[in-house]
PDB file of N, CA and C in Angstrom:
ATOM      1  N   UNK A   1       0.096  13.937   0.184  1.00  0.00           N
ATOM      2  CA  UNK A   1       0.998  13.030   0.854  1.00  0.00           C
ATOM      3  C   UNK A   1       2.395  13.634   0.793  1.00  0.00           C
ATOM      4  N   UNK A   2       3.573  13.317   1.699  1.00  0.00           N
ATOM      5  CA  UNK A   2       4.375  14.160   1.648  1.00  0.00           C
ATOM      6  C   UNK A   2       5.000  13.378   1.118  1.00  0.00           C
ATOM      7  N   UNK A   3       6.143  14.083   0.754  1.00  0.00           N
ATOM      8  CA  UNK A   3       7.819  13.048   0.073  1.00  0.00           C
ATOM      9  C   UNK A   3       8.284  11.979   0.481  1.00  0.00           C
ATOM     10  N   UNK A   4       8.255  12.067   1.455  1.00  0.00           N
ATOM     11  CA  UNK A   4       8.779  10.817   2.698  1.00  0.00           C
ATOM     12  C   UNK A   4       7.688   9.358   2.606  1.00  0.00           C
ATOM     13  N   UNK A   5       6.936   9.683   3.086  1.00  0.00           N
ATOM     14  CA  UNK A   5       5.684   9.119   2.622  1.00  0.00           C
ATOM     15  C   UNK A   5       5.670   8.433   1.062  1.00  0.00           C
ATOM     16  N   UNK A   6       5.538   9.021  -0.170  1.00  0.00           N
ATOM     17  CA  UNK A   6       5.227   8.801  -0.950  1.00  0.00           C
ATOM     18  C   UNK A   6       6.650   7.763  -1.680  1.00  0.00           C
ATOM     19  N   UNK A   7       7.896   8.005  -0.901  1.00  0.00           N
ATOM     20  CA  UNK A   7       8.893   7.521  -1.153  1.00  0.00           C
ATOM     21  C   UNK A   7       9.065   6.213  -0.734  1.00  0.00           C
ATOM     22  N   UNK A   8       8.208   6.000   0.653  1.00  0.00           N
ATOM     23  CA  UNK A   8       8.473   4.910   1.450  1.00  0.00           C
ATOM     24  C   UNK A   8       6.950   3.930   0.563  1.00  0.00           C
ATOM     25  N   UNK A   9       6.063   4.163   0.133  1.00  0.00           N
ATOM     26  CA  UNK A   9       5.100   3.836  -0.845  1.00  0.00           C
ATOM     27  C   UNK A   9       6.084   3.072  -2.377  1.00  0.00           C
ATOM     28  N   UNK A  10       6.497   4.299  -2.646  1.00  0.00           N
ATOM     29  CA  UNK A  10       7.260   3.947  -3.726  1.00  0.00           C
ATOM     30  C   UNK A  10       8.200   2.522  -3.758  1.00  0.00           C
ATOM     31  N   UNK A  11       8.764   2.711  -3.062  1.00  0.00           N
ATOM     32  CA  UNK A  11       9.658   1.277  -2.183  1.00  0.00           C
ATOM     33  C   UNK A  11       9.265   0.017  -1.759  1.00  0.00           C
ATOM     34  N   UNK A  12       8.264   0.319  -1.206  1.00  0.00           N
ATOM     35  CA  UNK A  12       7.185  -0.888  -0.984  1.00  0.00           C
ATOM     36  C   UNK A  12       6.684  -1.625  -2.429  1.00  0.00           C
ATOM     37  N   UNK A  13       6.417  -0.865  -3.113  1.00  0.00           N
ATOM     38  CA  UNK A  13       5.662  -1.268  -4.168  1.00  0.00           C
ATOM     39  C   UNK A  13       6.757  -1.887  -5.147  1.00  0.00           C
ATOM     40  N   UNK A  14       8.457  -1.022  -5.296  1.00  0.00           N
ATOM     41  CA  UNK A  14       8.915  -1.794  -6.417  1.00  0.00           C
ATOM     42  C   UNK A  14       9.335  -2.954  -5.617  1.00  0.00           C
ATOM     43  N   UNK A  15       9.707  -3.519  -4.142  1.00  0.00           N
ATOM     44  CA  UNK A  15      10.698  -4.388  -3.794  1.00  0.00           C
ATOM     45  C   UNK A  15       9.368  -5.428  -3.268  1.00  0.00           C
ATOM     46  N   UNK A  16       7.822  -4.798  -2.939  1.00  0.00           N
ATOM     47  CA  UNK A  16       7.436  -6.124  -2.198  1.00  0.00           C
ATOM     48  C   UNK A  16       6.011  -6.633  -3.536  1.00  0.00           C
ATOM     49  N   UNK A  17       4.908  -5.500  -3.647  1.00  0.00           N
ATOM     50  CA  UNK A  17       4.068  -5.393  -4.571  1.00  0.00           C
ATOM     51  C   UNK A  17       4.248  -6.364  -6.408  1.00  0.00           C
ATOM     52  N   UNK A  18       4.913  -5.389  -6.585  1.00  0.00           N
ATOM     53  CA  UNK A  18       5.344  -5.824  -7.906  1.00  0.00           C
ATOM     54  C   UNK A  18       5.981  -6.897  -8.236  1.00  0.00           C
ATOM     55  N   UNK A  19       6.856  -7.618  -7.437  1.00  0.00           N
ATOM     56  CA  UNK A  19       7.449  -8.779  -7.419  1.00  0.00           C
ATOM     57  C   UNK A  19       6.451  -9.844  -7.138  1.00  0.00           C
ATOM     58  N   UNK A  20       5.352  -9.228  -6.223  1.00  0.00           N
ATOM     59  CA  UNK A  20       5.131 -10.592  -6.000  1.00  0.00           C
ATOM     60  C   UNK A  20       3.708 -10.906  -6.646  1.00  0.00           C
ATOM     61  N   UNK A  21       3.127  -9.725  -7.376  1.00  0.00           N
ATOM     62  CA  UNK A  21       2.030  -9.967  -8.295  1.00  0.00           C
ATOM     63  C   UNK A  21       1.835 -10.755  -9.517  1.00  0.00           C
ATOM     64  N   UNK A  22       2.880 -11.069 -10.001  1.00  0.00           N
ATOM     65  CA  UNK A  22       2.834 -12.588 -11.104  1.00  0.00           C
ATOM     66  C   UNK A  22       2.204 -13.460 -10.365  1.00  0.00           C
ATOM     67  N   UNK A  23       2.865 -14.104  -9.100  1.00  0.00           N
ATOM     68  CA  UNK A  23       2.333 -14.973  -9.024  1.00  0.00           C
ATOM     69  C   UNK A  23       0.868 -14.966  -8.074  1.00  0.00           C
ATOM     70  N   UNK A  24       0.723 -13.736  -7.633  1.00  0.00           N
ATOM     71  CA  UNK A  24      -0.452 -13.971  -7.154  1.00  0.00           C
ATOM     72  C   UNK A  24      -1.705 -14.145  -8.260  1.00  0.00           C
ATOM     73  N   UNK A  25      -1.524 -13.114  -9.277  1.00  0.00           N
ATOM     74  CA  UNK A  25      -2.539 -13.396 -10.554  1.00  0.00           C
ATOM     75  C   UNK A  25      -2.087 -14.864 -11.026  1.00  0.00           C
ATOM     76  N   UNK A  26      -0.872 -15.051 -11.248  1.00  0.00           N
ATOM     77  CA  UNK A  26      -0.972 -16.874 -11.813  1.00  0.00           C
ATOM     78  C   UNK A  26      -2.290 -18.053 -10.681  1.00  0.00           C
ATOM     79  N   UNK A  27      -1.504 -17.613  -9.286  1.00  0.00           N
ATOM     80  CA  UNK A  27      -2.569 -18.584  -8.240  1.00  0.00           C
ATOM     81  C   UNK A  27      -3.465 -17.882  -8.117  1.00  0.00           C
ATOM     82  N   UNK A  28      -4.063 -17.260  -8.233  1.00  0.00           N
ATOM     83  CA  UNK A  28      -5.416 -16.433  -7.877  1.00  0.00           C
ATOM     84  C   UNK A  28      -5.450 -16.524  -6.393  1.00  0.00           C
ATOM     85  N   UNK A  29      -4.370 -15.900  -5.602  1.00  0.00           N
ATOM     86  CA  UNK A  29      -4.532 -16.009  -4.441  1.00  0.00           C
ATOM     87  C   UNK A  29      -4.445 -14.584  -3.840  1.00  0.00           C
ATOM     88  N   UNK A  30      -4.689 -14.929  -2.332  1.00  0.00           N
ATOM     89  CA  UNK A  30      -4.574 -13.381  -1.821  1.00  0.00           C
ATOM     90  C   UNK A  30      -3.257 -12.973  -1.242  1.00  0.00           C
ATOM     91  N   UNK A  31      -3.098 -11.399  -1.665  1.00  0.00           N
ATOM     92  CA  UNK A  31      -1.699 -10.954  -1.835  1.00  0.00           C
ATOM     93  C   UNK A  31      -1.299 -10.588  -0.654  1.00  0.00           C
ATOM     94  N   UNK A  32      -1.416 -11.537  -0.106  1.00  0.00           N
ATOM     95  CA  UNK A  32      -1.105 -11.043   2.223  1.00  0.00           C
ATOM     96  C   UNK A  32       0.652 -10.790   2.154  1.00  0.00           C
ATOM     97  N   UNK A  33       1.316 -10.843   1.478  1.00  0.00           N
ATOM     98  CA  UNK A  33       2.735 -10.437   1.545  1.00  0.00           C
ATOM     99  C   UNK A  33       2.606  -8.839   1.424  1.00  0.00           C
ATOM    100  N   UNK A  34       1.638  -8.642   0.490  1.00  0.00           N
ATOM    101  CA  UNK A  34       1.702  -7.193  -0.150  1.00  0.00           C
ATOM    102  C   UNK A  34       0.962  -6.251   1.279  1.00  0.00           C
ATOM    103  N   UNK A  35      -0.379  -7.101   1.189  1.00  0.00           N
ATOM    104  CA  UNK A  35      -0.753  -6.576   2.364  1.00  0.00           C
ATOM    105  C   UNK A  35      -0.037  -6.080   4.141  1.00  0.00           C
ATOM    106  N   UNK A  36       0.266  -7.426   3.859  1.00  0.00           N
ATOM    107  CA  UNK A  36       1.089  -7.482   5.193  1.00  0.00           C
ATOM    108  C   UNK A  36       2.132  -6.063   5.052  1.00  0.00           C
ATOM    109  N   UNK A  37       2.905  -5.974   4.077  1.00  0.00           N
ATOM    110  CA  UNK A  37       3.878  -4.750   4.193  1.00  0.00           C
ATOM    111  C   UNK A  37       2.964  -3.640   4.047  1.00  0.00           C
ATOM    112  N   UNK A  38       2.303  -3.548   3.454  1.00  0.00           N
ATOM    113  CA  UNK A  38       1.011  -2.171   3.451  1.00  0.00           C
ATOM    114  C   UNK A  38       0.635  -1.687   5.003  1.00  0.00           C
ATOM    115  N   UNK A  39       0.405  -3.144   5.954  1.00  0.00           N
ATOM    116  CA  UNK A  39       0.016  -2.588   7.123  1.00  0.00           C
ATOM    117  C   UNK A  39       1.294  -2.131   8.196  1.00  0.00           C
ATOM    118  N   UNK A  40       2.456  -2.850   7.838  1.00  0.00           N
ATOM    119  CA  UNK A  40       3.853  -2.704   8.375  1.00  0.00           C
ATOM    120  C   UNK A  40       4.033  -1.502   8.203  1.00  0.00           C
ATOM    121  N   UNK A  41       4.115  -0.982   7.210  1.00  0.00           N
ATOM    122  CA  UNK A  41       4.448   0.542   6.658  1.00  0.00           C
ATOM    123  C   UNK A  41       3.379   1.590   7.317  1.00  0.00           C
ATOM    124  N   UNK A  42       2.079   1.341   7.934  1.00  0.00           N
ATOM    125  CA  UNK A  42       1.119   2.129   8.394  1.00  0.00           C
ATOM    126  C   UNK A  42      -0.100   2.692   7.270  1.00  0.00           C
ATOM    127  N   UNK A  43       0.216   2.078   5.887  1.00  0.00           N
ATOM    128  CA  UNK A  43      -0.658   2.638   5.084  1.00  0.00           C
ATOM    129  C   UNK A  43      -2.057   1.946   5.191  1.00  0.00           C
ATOM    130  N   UNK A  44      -2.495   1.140   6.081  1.00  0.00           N
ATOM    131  CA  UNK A  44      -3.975   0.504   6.537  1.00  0.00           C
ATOM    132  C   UNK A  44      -4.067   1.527   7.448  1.00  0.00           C
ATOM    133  N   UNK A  45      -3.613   2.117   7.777  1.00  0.00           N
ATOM    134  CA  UNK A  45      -4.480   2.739   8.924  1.00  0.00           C
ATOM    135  C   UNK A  45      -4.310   4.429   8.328  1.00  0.00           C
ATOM    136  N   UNK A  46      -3.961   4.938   7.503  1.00  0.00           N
ATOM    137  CA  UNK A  46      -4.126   6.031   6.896  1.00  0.00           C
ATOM    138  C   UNK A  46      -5.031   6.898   6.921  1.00  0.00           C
ATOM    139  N   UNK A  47      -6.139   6.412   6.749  1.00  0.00           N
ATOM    140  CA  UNK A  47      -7.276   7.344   6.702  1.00  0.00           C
ATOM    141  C   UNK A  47      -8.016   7.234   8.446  1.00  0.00           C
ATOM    142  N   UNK A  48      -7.242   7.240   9.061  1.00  0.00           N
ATOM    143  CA  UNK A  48      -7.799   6.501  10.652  1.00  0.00           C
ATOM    144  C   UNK A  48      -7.178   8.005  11.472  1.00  0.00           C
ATOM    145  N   UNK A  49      -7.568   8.714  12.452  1.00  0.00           N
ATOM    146  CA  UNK A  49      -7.420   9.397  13.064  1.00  0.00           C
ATOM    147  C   UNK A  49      -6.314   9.436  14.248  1.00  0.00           C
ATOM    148  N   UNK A  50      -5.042  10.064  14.044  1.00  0.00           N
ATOM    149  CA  UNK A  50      -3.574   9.759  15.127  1.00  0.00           C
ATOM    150  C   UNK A  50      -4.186   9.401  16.477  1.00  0.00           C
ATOM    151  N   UNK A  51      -5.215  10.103  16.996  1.00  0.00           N
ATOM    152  CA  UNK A  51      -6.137   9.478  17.811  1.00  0.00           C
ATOM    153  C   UNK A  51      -5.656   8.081  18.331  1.00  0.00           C
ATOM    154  N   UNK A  52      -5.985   7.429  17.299  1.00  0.00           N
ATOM    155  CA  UNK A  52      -6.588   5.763  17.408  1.00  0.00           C
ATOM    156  C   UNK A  52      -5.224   5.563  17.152  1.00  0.00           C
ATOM    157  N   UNK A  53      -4.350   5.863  16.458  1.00  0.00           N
ATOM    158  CA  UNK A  53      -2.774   5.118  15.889  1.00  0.00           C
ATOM    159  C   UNK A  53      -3.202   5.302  14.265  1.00  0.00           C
ATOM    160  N   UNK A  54      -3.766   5.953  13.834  1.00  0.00           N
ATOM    161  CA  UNK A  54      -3.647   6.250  12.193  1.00  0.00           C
ATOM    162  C   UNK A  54      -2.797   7.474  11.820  1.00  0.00           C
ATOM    163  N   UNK A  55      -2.688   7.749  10.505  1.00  0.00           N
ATOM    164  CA  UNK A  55      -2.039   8.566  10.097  1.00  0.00           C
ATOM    165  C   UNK A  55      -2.652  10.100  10.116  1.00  0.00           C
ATOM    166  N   UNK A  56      -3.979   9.977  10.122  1.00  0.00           N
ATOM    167  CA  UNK A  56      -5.215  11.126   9.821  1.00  0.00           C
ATOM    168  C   UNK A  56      -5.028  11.776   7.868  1.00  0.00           C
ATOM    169  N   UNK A  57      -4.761  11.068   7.445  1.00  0.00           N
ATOM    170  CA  UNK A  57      -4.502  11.360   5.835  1.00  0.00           C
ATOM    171  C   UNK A  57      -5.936  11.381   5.537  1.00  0.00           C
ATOM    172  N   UNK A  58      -5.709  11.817   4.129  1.00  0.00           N
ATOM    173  CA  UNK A  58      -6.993  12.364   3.700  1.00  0.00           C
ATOM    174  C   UNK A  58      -7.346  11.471   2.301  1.00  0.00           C
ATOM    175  N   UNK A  59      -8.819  11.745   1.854  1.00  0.00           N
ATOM    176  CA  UNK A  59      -9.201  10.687   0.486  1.00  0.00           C
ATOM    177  C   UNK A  59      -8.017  10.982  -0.097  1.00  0.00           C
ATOM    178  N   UNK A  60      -7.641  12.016  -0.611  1.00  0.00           N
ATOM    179  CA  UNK A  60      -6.633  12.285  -1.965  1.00  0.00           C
ATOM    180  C   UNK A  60      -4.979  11.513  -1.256  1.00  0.00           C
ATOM    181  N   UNK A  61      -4.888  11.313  -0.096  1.00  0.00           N
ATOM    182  CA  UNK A  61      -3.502  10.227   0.313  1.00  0.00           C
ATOM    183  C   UNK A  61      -3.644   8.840   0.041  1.00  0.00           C
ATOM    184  N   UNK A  62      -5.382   8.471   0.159  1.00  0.00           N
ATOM    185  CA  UNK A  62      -6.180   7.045  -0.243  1.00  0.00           C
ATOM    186  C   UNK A  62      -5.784   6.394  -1.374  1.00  0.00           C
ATOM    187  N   UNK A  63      -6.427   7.737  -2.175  1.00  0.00           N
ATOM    188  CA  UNK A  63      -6.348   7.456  -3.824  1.00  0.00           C
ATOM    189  C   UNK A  63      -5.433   7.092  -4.309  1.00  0.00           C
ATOM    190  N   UNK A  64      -4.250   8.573  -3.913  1.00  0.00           N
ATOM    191  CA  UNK A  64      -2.564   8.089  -3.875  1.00  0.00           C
ATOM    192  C   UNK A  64      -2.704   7.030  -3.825  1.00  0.00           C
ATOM    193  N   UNK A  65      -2.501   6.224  -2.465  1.00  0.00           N
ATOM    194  CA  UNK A  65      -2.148   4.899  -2.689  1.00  0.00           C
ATOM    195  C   UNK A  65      -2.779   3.998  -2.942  1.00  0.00           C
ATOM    196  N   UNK A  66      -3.625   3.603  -3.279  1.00  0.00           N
ATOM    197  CA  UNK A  66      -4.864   2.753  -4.083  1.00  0.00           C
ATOM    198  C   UNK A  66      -4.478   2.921  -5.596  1.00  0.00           C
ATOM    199  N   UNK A  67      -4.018   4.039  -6.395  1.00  0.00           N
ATOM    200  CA  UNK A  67      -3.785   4.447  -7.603  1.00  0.00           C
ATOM    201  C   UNK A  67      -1.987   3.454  -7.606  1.00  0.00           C
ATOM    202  N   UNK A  68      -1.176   3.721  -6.813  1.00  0.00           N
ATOM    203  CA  UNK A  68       0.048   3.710  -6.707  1.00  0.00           C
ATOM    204  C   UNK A  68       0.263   1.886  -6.863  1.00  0.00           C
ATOM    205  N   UNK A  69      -0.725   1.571  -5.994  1.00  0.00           N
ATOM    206  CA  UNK A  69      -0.677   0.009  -5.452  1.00  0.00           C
ATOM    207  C   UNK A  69      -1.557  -0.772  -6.908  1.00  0.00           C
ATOM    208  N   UNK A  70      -2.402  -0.263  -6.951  1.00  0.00           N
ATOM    209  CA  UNK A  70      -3.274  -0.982  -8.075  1.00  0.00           C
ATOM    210  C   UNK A  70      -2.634  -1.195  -9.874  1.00  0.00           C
ATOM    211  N   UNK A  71      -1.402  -0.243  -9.727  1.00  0.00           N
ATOM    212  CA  UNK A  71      -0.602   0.161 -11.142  1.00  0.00           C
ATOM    213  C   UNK A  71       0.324  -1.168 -11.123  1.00  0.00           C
ATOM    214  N   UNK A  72       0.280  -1.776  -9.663  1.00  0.00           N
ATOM    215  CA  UNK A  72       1.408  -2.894  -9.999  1.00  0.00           C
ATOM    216  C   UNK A  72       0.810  -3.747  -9.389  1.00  0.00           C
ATOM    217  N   UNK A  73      -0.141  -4.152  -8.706  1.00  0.00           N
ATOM    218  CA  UNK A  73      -1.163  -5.374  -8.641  1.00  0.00           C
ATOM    219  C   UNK A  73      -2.063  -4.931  -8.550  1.00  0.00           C
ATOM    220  N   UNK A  74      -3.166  -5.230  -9.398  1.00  0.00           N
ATOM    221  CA  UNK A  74      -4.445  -5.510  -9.520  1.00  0.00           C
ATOM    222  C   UNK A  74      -5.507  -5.548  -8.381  1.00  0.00           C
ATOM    223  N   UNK A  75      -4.376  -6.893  -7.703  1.00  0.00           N
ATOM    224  CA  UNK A  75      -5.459  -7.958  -6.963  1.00  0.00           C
ATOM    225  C   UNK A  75      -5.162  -6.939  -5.689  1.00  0.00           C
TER     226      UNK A  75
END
């Protein structure tokens, strides 16, 4: 994943992710704020081919962010 990328990840996660994972583990609810900026940012469609409107990233950009996202919510 490149710098840019991994920066704009980074950002996401301390200002939208992390803030708002207390209370999603308190309500056991689903984290569609988090999500929602995940898909805003283009990281749902990552592993999807520029083709279609994805990024064409690869498992190890996945992991990245699955590893990145999961360190500050869980859910």
């Amino acid at each position: 994943m490149d710098p840019a990328t991994r920066s704009v990840l980074a950002d996401l996660v301390s200002e939208v992710i992390e803030p708002a994972a207390p209370s999603v583990d308190a309500e056991g609810r689903f984290p569609r704020e988090s999500v929602d900026a995940l898909g805003k940012a283009g990281f749902l469609g990552l592993l999807s081919a520029p083709e279609v409107g994805g990024a064409g990233g690869s498992l190890a950009d996945a992991a990245e962010v699955v590893r990145t996202v999961a360190s500050a919510c869980g859910s």
